[in-house]
PDB file of N, CA and C in Angstrom:
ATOM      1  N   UNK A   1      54.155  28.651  13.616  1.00  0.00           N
ATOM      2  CA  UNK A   1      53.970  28.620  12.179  1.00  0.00           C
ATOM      3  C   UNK A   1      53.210  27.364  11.768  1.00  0.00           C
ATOM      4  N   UNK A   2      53.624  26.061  12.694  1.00  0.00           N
ATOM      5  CA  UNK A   2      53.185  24.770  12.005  1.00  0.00           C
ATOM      6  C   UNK A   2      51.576  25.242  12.362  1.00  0.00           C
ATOM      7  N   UNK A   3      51.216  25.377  13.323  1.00  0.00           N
ATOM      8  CA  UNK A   3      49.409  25.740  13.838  1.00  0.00           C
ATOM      9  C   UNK A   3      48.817  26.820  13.597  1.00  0.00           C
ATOM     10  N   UNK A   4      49.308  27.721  12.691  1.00  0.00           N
ATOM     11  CA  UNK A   4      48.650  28.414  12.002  1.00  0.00           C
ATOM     12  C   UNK A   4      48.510  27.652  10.631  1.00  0.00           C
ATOM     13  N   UNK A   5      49.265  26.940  10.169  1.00  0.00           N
ATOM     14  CA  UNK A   5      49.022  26.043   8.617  1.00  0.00           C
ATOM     15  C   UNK A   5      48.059  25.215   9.059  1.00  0.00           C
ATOM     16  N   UNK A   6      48.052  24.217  10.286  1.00  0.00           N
ATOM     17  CA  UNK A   6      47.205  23.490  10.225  1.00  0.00           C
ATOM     18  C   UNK A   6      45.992  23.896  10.662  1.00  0.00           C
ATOM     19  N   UNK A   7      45.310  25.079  11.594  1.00  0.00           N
ATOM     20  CA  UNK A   7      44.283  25.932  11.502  1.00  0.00           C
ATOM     21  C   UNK A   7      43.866  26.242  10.037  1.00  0.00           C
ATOM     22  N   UNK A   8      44.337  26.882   9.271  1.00  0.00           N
ATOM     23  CA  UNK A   8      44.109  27.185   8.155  1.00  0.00           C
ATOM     24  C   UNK A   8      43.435  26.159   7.072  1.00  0.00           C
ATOM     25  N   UNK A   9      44.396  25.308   7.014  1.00  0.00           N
ATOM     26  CA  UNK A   9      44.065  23.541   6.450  1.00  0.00           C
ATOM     27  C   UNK A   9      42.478  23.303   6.919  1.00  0.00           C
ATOM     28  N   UNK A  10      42.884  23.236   8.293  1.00  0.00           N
ATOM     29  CA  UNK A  10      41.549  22.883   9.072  1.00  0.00           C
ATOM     30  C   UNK A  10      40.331  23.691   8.749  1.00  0.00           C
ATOM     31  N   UNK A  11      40.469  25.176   8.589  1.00  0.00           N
ATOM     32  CA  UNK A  11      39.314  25.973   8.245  1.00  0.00           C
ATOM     33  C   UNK A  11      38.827  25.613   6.693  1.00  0.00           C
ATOM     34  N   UNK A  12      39.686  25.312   6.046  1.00  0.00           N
ATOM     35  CA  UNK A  12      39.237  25.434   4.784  1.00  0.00           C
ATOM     36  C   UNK A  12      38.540  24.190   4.513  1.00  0.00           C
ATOM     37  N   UNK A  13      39.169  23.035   5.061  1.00  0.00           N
ATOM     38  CA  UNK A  13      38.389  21.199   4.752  1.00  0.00           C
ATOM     39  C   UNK A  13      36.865  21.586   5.319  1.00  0.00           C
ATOM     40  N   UNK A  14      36.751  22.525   6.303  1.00  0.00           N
ATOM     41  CA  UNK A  14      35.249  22.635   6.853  1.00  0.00           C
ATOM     42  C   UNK A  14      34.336  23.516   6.218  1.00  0.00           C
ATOM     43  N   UNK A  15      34.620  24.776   5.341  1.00  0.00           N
ATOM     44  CA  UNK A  15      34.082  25.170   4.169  1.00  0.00           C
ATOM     45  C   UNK A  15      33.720  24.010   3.180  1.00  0.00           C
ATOM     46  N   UNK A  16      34.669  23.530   2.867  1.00  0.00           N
ATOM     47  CA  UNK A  16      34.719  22.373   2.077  1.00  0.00           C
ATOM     48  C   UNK A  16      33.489  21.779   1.848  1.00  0.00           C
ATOM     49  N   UNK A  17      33.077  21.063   3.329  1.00  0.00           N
ATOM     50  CA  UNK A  17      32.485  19.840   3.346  1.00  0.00           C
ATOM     51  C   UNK A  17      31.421  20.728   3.758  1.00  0.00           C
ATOM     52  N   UNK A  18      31.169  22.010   4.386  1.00  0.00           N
ATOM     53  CA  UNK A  18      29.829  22.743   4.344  1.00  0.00           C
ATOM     54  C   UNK A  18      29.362  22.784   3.057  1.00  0.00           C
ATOM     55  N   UNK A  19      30.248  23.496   2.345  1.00  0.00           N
ATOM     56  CA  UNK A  19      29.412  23.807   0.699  1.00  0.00           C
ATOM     57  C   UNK A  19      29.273  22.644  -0.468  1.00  0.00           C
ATOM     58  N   UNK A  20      29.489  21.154   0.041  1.00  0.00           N
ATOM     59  CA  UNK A  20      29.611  19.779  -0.345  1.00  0.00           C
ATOM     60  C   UNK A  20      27.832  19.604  -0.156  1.00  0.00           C
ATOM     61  N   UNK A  21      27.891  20.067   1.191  1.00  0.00           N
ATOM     62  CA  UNK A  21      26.713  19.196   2.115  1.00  0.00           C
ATOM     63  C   UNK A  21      25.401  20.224   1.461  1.00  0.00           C
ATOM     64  N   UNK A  22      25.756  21.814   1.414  1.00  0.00           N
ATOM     65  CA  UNK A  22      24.748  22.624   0.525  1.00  0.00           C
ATOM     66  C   UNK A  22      24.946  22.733  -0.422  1.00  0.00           C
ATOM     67  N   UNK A  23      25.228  21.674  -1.544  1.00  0.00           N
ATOM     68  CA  UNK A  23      25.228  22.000  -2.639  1.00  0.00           C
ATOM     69  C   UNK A  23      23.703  21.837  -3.270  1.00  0.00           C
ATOM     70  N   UNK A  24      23.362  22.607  -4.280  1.00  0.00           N
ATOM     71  CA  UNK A  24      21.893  22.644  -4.638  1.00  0.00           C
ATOM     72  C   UNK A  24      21.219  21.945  -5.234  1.00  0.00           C
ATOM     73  N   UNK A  25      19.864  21.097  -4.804  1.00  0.00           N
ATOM     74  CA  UNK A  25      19.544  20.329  -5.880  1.00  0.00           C
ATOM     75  C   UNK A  25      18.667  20.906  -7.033  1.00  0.00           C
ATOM     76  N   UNK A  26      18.567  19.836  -8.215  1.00  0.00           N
ATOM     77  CA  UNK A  26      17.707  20.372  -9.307  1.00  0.00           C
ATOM     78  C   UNK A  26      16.227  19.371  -8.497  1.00  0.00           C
ATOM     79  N   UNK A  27      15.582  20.533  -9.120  1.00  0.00           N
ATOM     80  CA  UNK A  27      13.972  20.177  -9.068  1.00  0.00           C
ATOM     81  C   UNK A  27      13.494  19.059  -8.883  1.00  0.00           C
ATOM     82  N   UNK A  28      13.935  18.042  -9.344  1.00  0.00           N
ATOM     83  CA  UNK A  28      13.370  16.882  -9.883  1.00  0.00           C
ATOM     84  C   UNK A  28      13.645  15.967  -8.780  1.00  0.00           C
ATOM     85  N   UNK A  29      15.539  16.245  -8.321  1.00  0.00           N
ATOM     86  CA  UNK A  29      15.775  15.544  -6.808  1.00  0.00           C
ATOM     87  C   UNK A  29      14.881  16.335  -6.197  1.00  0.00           C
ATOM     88  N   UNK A  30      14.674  16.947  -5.578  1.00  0.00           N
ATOM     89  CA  UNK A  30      14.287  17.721  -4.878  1.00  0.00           C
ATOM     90  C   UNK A  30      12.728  16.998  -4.090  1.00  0.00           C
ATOM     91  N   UNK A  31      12.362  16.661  -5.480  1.00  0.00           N
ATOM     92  CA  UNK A  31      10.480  16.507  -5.574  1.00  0.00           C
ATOM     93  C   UNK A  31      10.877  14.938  -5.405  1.00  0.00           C
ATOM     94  N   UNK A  32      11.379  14.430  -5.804  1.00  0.00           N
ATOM     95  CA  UNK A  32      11.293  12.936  -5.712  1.00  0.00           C
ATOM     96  C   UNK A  32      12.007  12.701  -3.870  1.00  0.00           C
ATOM     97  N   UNK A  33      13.525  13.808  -3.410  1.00  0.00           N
ATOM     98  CA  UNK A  33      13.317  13.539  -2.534  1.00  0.00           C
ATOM     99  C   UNK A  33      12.887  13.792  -0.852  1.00  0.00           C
ATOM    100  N   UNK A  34      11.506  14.469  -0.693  1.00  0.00           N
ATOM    101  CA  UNK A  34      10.504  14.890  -0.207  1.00  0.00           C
ATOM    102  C   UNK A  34       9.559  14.322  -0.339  1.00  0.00           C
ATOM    103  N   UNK A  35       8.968  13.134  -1.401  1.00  0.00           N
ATOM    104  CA  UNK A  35       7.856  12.801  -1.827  1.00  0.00           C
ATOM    105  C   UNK A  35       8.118  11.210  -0.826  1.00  0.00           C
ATOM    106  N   UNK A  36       7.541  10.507   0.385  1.00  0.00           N
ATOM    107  CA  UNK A  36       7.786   9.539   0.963  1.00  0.00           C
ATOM    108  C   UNK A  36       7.364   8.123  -0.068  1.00  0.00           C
ATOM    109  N   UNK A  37       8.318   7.104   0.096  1.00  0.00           N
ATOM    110  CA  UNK A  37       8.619   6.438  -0.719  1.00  0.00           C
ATOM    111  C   UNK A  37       7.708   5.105   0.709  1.00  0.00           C
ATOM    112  N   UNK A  38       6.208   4.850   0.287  1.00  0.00           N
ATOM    113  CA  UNK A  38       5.817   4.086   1.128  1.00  0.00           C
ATOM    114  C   UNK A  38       5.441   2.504  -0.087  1.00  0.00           C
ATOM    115  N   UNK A  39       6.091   1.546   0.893  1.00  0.00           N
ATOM    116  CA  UNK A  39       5.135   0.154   0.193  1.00  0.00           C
ATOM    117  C   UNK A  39       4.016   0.102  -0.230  1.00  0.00           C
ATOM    118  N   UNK A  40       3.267   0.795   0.377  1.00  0.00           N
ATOM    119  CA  UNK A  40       1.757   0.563   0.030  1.00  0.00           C
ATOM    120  C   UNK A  40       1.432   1.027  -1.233  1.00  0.00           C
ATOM    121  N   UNK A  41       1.912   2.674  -1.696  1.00  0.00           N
ATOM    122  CA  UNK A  41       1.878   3.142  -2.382  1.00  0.00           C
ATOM    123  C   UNK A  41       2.206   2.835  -3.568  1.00  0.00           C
ATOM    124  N   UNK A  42       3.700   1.898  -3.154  1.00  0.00           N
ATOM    125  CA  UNK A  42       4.412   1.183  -4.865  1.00  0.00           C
ATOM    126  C   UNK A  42       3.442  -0.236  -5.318  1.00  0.00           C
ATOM    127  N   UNK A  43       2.935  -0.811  -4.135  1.00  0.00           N
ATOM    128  CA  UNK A  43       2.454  -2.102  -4.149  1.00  0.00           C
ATOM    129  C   UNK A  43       0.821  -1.565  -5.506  1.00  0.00           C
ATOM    130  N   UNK A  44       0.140  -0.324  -4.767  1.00  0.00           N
ATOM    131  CA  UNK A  44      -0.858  -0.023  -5.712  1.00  0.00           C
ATOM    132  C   UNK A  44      -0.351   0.257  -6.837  1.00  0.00           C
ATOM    133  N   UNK A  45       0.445   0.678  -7.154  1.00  0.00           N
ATOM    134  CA  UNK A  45       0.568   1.699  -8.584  1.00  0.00           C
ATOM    135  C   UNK A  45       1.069   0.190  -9.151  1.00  0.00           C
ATOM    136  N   UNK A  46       1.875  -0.836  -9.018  1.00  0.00           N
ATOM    137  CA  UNK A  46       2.498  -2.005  -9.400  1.00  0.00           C
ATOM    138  C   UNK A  46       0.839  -2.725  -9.703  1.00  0.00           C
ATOM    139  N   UNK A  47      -0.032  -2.764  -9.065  1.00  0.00           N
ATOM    140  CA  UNK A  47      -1.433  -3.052  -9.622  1.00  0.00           C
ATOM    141  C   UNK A  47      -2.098  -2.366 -10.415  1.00  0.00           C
ATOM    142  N   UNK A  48      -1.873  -1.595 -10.395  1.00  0.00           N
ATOM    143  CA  UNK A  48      -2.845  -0.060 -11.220  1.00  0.00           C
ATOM    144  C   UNK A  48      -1.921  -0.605 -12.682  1.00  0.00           C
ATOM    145  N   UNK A  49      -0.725  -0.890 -12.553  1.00  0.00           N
ATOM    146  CA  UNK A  49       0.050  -1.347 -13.701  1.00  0.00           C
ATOM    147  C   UNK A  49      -0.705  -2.518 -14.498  1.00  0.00           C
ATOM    148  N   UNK A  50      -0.699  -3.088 -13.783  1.00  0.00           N
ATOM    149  CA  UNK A  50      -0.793  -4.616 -14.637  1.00  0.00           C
ATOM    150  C   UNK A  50      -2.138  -4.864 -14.505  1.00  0.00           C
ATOM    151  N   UNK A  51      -3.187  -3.925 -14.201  1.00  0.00           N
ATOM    152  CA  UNK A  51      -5.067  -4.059 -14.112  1.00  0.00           C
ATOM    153  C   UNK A  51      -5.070  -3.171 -15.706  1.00  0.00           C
ATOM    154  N   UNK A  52      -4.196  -2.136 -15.889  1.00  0.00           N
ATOM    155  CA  UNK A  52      -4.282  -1.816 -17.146  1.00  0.00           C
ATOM    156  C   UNK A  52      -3.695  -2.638 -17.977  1.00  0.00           C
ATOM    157  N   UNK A  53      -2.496  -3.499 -17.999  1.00  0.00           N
ATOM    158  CA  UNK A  53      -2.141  -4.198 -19.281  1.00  0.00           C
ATOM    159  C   UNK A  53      -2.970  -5.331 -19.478  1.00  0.00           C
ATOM    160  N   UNK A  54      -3.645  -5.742 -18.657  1.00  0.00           N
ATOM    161  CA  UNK A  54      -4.623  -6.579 -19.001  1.00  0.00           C
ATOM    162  C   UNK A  54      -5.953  -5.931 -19.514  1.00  0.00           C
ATOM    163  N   UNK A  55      -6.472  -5.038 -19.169  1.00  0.00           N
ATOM    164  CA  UNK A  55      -7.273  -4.051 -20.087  1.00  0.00           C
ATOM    165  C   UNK A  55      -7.203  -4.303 -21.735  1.00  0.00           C
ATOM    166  N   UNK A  56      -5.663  -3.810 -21.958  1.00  0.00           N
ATOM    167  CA  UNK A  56      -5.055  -3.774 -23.088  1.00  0.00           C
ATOM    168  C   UNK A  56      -4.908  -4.902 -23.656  1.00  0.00           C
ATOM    169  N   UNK A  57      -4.813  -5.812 -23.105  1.00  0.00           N
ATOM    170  CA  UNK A  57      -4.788  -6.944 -23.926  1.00  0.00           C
ATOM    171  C   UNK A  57      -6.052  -6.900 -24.203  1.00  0.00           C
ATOM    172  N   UNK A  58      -7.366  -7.617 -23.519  1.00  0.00           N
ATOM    173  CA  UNK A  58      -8.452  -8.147 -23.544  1.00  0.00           C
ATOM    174  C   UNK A  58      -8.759  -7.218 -24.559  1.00  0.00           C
ATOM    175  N   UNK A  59      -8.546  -5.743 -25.109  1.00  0.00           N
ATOM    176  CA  UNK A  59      -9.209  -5.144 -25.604  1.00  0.00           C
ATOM    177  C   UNK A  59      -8.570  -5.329 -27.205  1.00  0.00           C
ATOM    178  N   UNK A  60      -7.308  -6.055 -26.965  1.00  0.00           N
ATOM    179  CA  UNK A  60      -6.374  -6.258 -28.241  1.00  0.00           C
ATOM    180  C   UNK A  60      -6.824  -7.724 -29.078  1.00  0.00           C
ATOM    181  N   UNK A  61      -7.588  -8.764 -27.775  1.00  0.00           N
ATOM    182  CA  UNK A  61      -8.046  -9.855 -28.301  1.00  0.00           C
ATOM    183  C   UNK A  61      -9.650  -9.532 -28.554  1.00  0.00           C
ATOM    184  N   UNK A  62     -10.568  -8.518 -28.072  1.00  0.00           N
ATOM    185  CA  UNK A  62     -11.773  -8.331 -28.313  1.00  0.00           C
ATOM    186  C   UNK A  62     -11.751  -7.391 -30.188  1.00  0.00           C
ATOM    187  N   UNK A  63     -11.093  -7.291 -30.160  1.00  0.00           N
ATOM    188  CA  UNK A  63     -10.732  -6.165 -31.352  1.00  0.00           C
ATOM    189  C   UNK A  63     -10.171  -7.034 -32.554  1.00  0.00           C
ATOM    190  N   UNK A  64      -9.814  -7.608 -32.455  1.00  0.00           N
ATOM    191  CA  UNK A  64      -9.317  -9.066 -33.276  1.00  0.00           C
ATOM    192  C   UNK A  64      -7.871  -9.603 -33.376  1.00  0.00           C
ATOM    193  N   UNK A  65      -6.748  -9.181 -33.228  1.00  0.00           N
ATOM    194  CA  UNK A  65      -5.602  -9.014 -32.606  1.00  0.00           C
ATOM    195  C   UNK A  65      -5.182 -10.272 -31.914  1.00  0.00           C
ATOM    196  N   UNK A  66      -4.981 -10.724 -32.319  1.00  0.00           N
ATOM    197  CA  UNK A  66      -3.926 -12.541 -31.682  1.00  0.00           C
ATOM    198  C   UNK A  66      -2.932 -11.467 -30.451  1.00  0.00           C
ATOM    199  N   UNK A  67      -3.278 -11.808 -29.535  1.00  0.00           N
ATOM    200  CA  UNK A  67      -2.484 -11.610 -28.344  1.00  0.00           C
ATOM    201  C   UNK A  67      -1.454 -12.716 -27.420  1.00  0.00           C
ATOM    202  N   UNK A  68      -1.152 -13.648 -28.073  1.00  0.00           N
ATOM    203  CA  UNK A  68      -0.284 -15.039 -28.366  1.00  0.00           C
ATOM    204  C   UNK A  68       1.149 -14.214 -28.044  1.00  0.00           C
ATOM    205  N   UNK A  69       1.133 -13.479 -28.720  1.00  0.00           N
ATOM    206  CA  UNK A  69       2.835 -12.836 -28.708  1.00  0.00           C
ATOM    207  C   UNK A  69       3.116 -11.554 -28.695  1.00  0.00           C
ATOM    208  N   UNK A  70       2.251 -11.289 -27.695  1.00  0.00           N
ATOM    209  CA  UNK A  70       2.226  -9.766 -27.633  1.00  0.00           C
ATOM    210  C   UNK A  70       2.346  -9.432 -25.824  1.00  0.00           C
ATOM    211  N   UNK A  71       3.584  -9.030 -25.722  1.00  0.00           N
ATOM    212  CA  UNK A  71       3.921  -8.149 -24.035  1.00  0.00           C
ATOM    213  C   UNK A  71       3.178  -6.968 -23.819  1.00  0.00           C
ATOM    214  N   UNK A  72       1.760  -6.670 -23.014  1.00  0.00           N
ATOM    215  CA  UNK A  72       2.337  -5.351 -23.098  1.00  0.00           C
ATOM    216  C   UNK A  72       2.613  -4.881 -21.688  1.00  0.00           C
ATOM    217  N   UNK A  73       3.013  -3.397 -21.668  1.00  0.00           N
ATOM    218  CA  UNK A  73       3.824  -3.190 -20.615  1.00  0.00           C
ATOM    219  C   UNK A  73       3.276  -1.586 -20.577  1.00  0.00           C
ATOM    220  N   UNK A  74       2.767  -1.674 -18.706  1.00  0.00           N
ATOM    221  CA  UNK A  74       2.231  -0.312 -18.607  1.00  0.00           C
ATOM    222  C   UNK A  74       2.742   0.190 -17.748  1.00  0.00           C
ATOM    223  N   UNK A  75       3.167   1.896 -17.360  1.00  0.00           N
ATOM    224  CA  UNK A  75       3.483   2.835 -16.470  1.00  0.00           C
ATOM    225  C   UNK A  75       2.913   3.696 -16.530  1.00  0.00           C
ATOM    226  N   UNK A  76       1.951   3.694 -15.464  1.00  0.00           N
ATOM    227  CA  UNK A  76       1.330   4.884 -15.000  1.00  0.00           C
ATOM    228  C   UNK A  76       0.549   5.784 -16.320  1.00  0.00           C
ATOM    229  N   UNK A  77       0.120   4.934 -17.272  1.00  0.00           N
ATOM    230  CA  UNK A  77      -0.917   5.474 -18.240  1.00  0.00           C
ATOM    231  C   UNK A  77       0.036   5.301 -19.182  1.00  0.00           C
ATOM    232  N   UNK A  78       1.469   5.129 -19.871  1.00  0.00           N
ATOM    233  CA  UNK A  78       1.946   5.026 -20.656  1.00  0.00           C
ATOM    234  C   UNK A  78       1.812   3.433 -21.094  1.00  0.00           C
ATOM    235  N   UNK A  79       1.528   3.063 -22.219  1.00  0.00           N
ATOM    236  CA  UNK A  79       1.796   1.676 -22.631  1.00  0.00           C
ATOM    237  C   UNK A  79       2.817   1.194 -23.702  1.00  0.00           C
ATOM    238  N   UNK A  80       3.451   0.280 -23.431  1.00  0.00           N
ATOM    239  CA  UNK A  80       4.280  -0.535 -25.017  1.00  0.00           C
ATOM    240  C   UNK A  80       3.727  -1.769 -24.984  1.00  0.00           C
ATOM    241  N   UNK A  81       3.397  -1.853 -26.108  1.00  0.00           N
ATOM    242  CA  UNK A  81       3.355  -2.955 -27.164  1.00  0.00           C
ATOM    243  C   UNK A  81       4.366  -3.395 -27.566  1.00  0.00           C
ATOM    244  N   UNK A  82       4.728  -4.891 -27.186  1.00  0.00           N
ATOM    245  CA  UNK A  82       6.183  -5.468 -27.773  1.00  0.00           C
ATOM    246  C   UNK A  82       5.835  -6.623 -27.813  1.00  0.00           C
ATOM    247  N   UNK A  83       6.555  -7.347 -28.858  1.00  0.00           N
ATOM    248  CA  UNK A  83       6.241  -8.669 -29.785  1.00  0.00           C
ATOM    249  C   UNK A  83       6.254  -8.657 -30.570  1.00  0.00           C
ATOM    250  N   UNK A  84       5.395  -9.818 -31.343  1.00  0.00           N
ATOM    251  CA  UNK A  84       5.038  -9.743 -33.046  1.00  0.00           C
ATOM    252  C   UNK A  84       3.882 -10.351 -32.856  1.00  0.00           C
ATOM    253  N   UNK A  85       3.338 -10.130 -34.227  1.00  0.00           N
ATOM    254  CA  UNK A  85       2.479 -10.432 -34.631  1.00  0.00           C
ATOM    255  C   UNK A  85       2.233 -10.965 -36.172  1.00  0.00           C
ATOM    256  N   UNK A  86       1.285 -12.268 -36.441  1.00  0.00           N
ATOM    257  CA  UNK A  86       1.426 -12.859 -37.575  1.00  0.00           C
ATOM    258  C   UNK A  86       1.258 -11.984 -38.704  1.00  0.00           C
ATOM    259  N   UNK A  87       0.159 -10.802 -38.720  1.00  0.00           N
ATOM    260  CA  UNK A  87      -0.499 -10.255 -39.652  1.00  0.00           C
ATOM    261  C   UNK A  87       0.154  -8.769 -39.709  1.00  0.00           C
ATOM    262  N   UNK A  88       0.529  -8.371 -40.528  1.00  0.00           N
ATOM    263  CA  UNK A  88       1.310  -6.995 -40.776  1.00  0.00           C
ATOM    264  C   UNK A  88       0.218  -5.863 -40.333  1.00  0.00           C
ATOM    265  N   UNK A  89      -1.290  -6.314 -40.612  1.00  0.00           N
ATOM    266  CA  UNK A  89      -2.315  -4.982 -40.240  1.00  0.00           C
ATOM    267  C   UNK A  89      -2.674  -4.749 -38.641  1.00  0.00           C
ATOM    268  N   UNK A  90      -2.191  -5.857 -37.915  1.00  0.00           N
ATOM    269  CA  UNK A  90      -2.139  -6.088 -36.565  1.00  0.00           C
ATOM    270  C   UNK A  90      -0.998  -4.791 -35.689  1.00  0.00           C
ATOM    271  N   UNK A  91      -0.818  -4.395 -36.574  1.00  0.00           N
ATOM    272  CA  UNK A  91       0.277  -3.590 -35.508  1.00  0.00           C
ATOM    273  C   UNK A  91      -0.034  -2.290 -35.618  1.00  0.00           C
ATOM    274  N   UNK A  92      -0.620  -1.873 -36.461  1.00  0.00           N
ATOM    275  CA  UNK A  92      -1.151  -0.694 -36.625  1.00  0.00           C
ATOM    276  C   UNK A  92      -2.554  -0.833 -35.356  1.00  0.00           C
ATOM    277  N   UNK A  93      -3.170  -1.756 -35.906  1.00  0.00           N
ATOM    278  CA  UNK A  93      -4.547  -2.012 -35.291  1.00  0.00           C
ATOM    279  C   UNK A  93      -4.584  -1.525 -33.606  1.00  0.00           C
ATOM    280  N   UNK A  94      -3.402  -2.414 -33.357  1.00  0.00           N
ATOM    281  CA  UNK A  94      -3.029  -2.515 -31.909  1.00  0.00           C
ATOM    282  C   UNK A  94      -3.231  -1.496 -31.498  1.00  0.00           C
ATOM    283  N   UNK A  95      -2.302  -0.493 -32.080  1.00  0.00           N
ATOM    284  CA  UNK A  95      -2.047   0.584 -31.419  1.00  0.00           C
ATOM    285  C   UNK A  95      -3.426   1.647 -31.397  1.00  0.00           C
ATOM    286  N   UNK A  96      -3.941   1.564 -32.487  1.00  0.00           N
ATOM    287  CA  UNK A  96      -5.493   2.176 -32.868  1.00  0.00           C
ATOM    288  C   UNK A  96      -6.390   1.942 -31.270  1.00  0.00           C
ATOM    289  N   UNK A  97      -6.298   0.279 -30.868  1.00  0.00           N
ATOM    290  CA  UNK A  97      -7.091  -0.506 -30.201  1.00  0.00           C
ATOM    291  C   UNK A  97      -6.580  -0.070 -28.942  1.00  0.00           C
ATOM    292  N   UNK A  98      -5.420   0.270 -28.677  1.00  0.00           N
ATOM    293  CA  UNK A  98      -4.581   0.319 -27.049  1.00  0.00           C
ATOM    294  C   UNK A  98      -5.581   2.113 -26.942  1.00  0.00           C
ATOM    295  N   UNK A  99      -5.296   3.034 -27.777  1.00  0.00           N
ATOM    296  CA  UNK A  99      -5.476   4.380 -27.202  1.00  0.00           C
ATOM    297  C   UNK A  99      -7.152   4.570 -27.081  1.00  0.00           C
ATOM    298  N   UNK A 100      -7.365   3.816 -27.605  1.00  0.00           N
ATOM    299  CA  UNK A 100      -9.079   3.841 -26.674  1.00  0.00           C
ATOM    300  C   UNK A 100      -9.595   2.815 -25.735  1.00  0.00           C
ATOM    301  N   UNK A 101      -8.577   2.497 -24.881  1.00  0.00           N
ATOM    302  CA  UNK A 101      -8.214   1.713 -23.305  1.00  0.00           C
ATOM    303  C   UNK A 101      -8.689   2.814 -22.625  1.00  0.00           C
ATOM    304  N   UNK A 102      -9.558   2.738 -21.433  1.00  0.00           N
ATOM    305  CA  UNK A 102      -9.729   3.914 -20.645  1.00  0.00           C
ATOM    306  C   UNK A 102      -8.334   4.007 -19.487  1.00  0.00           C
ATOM    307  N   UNK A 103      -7.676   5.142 -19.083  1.00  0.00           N
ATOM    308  CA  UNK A 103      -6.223   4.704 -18.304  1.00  0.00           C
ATOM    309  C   UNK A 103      -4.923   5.039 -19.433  1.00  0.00           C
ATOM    310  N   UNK A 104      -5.357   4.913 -20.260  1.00  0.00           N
ATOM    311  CA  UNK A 104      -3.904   5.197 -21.556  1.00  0.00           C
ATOM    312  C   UNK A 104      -3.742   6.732 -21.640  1.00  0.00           C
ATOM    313  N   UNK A 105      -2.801   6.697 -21.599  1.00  0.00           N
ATOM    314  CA  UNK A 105      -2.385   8.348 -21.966  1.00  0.00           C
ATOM    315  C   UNK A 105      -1.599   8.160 -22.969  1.00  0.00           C
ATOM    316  N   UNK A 106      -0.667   7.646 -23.286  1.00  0.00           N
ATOM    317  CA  UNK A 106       0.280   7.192 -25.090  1.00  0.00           C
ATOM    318  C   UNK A 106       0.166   5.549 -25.138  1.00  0.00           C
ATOM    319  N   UNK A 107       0.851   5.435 -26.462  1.00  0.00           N
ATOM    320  CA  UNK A 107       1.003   4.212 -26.804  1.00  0.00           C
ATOM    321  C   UNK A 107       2.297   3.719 -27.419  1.00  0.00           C
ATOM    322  N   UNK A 108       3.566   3.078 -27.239  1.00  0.00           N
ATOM    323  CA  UNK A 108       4.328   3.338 -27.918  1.00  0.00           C
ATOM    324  C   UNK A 108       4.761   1.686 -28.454  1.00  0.00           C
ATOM    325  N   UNK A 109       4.411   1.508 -29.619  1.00  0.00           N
ATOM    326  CA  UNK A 109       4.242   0.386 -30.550  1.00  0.00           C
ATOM    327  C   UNK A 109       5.673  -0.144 -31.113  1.00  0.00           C
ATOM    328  N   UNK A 110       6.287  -1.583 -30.246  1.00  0.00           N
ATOM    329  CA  UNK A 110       7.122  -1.856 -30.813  1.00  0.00           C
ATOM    330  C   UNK A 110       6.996  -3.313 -31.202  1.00  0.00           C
ATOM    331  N   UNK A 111       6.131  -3.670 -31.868  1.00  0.00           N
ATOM    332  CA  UNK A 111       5.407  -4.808 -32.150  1.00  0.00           C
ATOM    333  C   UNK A 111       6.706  -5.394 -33.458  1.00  0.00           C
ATOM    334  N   UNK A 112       6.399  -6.128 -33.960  1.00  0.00           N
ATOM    335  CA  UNK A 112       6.728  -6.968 -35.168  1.00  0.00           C
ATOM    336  C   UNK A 112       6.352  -7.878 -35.974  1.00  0.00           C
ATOM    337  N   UNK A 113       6.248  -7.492 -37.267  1.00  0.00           N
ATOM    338  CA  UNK A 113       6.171  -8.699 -38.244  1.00  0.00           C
ATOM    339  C   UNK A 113       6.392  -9.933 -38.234  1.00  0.00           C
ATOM    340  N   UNK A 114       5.962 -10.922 -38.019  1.00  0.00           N
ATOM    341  CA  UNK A 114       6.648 -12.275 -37.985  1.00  0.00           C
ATOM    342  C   UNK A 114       5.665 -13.480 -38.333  1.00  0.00           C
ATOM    343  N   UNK A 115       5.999 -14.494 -39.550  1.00  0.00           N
ATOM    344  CA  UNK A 115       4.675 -15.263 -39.905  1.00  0.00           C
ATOM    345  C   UNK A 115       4.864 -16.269 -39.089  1.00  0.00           C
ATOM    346  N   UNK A 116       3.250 -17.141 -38.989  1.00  0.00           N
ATOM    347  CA  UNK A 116       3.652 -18.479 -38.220  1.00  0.00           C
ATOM    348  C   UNK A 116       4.655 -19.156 -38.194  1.00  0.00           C
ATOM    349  N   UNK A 117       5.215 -20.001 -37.286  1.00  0.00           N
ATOM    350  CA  UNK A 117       6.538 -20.874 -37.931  1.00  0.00           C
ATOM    351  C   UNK A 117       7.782 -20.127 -38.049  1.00  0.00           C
ATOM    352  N   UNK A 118       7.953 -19.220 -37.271  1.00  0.00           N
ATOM    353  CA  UNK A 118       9.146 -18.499 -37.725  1.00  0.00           C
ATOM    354  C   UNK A 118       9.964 -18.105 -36.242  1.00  0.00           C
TER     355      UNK A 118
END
């Protein structure tokens, strides 16, 4: 009687941990994990990053835009704008000035108001 309970026990912990081990992923694991995760690859895109936020700037100080206090921050064609800025028409501008960056795909503007001295 006791080794038929513990057979039983035993069969079922190994279903268990089979249908644990196949449980299904969504898409997204799936693709991310199949897709090889090489240095080289992060090292470029980490450049491809920051060759565009400097884009964005230069194009934020060629445009007229005090770039003094302004972060910006790029992924893979997405950009933010974060800081402030002295002039209230500057933040609109920015963002005008960031989406005709060649490399931008959005822009998402979290700039701020703020006068000298403050």
């Amino acid at each position: 009687m006791k080794v038929s309970n513990i057979l039983k026990f035993a069969s079922g912990a190994l279903i268990v941990i089979a249908s644990i081990n196949a449980w299904p992923q969504t898409s997204e694991s799936a693709a991310t994990s199949t897709a090889p995760a090489t240095e080289g690859g992060a090292k470029a895109t980490r450049q491809a990053n920051r060759a565009l936020s400097k884009k964005v700037l230069h194009a934020l100080a060629k445009g007229g835009v005090t770039t003094s206090r302004i972060n910006v921050i790029a992924k893979g064609g997405a950009v933010t704008l974060a800081g402030s800025v002295s002039d209230a028409t500057h933040i609109d501008k920015a963002t005008e000035i960031a989406k005709t960056v060649p490399g931008v795909t959005s822009v998402k503007n979290a700039l701020t108001f703020k006068e000298v001295g403050q």
